[in-house]
N, C-alpha and C. Protein backbone atom coordinates (compact mmCIF):
# COMPACT_ATOMS: atom_id res chain seq x y z
N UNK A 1 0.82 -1.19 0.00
CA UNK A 1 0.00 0.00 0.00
C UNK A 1 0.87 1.26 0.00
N UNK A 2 2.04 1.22 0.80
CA UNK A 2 2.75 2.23 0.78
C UNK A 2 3.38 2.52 -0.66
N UNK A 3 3.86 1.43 -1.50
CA UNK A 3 4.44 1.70 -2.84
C UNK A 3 3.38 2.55 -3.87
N UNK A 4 2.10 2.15 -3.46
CA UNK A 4 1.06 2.69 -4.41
C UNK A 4 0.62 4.72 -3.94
N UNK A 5 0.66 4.71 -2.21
CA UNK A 5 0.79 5.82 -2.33
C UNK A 5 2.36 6.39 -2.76
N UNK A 6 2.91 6.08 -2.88
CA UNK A 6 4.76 7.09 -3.21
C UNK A 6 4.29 7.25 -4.64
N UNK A 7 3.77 5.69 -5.44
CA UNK A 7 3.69 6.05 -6.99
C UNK A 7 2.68 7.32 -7.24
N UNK A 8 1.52 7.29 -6.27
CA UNK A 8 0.23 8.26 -6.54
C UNK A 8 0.86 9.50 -6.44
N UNK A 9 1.57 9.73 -5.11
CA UNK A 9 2.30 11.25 -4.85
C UNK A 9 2.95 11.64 -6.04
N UNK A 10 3.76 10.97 -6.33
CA UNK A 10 5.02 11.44 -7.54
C UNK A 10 3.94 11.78 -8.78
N UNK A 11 2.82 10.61 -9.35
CA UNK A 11 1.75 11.29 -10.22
C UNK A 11 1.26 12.48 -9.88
N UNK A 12 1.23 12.73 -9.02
CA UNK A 12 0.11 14.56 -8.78
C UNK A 12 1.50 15.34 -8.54
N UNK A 13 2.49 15.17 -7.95
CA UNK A 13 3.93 16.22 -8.59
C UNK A 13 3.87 16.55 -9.94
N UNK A 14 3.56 15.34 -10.66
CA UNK A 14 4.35 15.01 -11.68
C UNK A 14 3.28 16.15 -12.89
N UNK A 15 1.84 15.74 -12.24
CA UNK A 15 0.47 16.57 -13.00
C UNK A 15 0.75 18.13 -12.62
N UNK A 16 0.75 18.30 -11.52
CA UNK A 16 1.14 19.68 -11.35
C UNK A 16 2.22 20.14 -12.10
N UNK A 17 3.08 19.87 -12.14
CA UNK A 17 4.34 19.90 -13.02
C UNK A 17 4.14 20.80 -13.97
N UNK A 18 3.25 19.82 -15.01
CA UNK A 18 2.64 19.63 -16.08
C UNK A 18 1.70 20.89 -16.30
N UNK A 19 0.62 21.05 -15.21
CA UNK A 19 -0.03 22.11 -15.44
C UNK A 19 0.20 23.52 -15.42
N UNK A 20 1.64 23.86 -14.91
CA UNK A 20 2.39 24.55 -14.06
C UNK A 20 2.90 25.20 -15.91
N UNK A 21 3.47 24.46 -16.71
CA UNK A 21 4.09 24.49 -17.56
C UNK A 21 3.31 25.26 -18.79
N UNK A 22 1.75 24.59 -18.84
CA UNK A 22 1.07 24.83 -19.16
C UNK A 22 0.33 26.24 -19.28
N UNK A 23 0.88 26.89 -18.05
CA UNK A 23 0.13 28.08 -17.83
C UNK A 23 1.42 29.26 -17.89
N UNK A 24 2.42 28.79 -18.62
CA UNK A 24 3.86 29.83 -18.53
C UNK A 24 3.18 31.53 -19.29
N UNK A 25 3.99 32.21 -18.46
CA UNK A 25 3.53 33.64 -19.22
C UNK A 25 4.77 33.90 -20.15
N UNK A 26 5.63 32.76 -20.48
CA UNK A 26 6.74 33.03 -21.63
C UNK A 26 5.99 32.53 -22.87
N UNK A 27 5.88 33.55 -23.85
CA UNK A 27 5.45 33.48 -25.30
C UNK A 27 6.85 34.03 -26.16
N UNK A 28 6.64 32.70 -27.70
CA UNK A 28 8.20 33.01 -28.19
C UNK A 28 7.34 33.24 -29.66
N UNK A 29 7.73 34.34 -30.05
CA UNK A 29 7.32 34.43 -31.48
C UNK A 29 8.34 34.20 -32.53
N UNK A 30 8.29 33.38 -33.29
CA UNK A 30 9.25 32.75 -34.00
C UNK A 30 8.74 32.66 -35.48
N UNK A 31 10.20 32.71 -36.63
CA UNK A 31 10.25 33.00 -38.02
C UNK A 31 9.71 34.16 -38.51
N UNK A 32 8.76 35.51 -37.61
CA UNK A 32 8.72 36.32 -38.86
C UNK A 32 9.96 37.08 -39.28
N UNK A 33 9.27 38.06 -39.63
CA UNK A 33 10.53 39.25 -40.35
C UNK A 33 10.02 40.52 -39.27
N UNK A 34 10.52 40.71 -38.54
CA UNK A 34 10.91 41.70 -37.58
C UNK A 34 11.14 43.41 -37.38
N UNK A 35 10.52 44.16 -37.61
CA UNK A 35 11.52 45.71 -37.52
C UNK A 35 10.97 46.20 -35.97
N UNK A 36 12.24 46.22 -35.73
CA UNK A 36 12.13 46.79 -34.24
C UNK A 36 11.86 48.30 -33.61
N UNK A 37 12.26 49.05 -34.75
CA UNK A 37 11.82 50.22 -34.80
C UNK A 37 11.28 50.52 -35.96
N UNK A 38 10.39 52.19 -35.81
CA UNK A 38 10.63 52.83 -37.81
C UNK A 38 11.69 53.07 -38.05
N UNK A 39 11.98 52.60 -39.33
CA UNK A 39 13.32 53.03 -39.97
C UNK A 39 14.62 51.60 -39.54
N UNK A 40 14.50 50.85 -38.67
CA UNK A 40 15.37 50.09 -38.60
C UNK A 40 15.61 49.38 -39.75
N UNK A 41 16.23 48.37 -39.93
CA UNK A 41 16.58 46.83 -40.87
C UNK A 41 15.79 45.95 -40.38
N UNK A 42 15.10 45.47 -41.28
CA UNK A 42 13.86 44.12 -41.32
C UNK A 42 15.42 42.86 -40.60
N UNK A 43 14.68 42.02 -39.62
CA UNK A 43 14.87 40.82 -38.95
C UNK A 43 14.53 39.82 -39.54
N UNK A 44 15.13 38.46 -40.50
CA UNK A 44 14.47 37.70 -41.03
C UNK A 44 14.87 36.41 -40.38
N UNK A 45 13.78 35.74 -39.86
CA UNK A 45 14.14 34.98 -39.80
C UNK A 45 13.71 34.89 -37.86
N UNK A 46 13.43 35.86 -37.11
CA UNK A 46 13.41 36.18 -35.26
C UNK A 46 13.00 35.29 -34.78
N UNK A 47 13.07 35.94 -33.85
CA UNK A 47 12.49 35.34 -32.38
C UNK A 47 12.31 36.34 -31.23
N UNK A 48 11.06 36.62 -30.85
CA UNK A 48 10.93 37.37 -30.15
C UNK A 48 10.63 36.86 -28.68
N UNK A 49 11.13 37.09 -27.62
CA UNK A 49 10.27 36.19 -25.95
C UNK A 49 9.84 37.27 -25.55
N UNK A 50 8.62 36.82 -24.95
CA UNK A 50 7.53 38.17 -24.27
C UNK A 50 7.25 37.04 -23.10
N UNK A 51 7.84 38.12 -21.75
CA UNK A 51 7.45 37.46 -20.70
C UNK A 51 6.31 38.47 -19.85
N UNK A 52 5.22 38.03 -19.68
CA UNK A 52 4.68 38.76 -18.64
C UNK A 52 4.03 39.79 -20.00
N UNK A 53 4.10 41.13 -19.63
CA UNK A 53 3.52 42.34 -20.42
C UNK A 53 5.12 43.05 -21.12
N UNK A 54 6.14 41.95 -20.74
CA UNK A 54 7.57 42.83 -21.24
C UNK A 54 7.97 42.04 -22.54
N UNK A 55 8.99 42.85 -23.05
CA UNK A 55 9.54 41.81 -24.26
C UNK A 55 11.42 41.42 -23.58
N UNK A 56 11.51 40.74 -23.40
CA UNK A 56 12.75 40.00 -22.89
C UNK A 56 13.85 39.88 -23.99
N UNK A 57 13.74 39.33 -25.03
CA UNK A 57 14.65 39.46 -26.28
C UNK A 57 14.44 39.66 -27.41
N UNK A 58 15.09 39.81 -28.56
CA UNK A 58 14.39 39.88 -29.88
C UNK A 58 15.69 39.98 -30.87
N UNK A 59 15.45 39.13 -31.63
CA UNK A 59 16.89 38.79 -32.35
C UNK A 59 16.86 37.90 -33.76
N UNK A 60 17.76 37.18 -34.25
CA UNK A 60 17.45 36.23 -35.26
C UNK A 60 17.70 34.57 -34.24
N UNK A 61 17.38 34.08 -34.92
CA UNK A 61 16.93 32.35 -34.51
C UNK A 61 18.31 31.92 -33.51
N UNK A 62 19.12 32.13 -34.52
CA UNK A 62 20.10 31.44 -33.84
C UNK A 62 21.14 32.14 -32.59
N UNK A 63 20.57 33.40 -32.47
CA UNK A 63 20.94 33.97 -31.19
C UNK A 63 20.28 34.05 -30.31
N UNK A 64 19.10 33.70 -29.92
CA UNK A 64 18.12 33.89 -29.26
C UNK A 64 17.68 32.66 -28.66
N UNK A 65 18.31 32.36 -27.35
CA UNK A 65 17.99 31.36 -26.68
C UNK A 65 16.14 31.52 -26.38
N UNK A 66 16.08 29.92 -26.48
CA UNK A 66 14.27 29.66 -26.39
C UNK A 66 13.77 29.03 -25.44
N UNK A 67 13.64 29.46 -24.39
CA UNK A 67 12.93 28.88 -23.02
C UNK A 67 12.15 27.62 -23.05
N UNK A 68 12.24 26.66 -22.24
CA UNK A 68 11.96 24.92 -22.66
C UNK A 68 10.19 25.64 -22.42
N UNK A 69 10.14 26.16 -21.47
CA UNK A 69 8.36 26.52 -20.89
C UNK A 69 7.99 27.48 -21.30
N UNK A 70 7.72 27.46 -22.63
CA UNK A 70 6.82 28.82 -23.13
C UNK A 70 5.99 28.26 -24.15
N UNK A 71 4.93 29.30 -24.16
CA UNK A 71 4.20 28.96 -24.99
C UNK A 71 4.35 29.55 -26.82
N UNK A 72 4.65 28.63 -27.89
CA UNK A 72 5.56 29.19 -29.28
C UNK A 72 4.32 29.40 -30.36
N UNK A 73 4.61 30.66 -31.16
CA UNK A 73 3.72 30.92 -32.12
C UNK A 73 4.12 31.07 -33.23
N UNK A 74 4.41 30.10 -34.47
CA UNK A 74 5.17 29.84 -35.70
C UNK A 74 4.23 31.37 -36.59
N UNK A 75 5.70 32.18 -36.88
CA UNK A 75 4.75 33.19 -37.01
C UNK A 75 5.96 33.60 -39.30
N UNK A 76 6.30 32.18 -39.44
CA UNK A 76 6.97 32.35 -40.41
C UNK A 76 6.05 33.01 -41.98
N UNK A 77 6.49 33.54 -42.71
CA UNK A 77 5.85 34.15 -43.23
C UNK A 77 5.17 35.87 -43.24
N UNK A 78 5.32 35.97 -41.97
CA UNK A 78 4.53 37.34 -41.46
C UNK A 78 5.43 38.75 -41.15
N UNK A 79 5.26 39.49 -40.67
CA UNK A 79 6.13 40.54 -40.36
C UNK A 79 5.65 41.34 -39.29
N UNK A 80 6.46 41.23 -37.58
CA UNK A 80 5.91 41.71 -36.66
C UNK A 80 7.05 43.68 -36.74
N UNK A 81 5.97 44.18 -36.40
CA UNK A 81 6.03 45.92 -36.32
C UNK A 81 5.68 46.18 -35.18
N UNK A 82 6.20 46.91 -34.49
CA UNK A 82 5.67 47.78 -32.90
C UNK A 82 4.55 48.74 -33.36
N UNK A 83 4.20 48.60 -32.20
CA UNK A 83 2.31 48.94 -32.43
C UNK A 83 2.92 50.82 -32.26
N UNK A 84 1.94 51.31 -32.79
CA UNK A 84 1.81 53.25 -32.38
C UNK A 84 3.15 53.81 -32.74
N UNK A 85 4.43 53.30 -33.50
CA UNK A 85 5.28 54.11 -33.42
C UNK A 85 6.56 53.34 -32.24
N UNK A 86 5.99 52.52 -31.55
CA UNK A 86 7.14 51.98 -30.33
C UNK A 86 8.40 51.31 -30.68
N UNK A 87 8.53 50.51 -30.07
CA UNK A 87 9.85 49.75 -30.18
C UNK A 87 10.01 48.51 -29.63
N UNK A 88 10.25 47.27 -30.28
CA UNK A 88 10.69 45.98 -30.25
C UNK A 88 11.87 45.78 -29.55
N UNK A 89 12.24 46.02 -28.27
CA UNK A 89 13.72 46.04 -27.74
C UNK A 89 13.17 45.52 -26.29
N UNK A 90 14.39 44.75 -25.89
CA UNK A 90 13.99 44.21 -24.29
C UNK A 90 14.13 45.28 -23.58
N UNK A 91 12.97 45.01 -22.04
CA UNK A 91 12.58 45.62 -21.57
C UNK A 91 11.36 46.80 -21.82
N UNK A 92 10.95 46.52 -23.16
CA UNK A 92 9.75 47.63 -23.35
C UNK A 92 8.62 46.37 -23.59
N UNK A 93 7.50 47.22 -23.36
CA UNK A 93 6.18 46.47 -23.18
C UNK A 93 5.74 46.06 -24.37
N UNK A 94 5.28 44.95 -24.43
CA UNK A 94 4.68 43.92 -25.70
C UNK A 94 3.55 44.51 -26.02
N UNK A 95 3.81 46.00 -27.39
CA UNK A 95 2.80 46.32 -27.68
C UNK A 95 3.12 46.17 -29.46
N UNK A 96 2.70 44.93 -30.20
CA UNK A 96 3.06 44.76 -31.45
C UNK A 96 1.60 44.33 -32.44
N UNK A 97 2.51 44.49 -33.50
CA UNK A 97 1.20 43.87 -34.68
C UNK A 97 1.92 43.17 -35.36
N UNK A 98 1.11 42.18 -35.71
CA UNK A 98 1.47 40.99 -36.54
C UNK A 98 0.79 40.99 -38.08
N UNK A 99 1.65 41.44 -39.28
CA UNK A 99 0.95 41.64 -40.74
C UNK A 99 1.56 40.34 -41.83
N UNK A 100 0.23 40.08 -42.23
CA UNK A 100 0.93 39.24 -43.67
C UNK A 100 1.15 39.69 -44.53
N UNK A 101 2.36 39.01 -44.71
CA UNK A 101 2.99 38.65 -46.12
C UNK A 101 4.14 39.98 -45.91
N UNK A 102 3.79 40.85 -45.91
CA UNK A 102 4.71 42.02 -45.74
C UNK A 102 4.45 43.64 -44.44
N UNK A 103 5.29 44.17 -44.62
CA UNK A 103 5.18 45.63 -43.67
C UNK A 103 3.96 46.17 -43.80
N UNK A 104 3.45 45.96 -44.84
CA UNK A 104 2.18 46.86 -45.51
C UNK A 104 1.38 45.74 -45.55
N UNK A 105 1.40 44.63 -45.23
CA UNK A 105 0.02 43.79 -45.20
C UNK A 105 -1.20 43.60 -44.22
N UNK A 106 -1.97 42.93 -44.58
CA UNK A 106 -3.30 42.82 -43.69
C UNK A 106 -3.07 42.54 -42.20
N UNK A 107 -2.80 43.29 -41.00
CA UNK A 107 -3.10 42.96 -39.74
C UNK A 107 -3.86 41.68 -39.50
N UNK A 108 -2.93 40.78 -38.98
CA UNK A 108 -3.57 39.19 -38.53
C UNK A 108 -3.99 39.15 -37.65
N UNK A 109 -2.61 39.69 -36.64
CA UNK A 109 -2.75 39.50 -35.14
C UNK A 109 -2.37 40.75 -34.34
N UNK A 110 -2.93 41.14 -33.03
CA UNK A 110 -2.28 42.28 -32.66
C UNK A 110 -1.70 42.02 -31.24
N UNK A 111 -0.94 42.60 -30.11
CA UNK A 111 -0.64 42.19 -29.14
C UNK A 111 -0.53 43.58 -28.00
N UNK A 112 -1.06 43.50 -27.30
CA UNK A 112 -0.77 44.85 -26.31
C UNK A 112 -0.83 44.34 -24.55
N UNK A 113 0.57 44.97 -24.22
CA UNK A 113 0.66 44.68 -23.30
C UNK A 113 0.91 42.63 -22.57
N UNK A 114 1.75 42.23 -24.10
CA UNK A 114 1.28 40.82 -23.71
C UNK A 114 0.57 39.96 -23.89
N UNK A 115 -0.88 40.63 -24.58
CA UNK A 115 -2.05 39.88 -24.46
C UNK A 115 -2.34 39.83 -25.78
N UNK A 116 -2.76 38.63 -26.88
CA UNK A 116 -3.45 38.26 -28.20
C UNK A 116 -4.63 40.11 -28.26
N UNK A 117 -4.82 39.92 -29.13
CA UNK A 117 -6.31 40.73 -28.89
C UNK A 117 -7.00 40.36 -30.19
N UNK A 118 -6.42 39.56 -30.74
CA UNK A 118 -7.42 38.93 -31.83
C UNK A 118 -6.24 38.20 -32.54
């Protein structure tokens, strides 16, 4: 009886774990094409981590370490722009838009403060 509760305990560690992981406020936006400011050089190829309402890094693929617990949004194809004029740089707040196909394309997705908004 005792082996069956140690196995049960380690299962509900093991679920929590799990759910724990599940609920990360690390989001990695990955493959679009990037401008971090107006006027900068297009990013091909990024990765952006937004932790919380902040943006933590933003770079190309292979510099940009990718947190095992986040939640990833294959965003290849698209081109993320800072929302109002802002800026794509760590430490400023996750206020972006997500356009297809190019700089000038149709708004997909938008993000403020962190949060999807469509």
């Amino acid at each position: 009886m005792t082996a069956i509760r140690t196995v049960a305990a380690g299962l509900l560690l093991l679920l929590a774990g799990c759910a724990e992981n599940q609920s990360s406020d690390t989001q990695i936006l990955i493959g679009a094409t990037t401008v971090t400011n107006p006027g900068a050089a297009p990013i091909e190829g990024s990765v952006i981590v937004v932790v919380g309402d902040k943006i933590r890094a933003v770079g190309l693929q292979k510099d940009v370490p990718i947190p095992q617990d986040s939640r990833r949004f294959d965003l290849a194809g698209k081109w993320v722009l800072p929302k109002d004029g802002g800026r794509l740089a760590p430490g400023e707040t996750a206020n972006l838009v997500v356009h297809d196909h190019d700089a000038n394309g149709t708004v997909s997705r938008e993000m403020t403060a962190g949060q999807w908004k469509h």
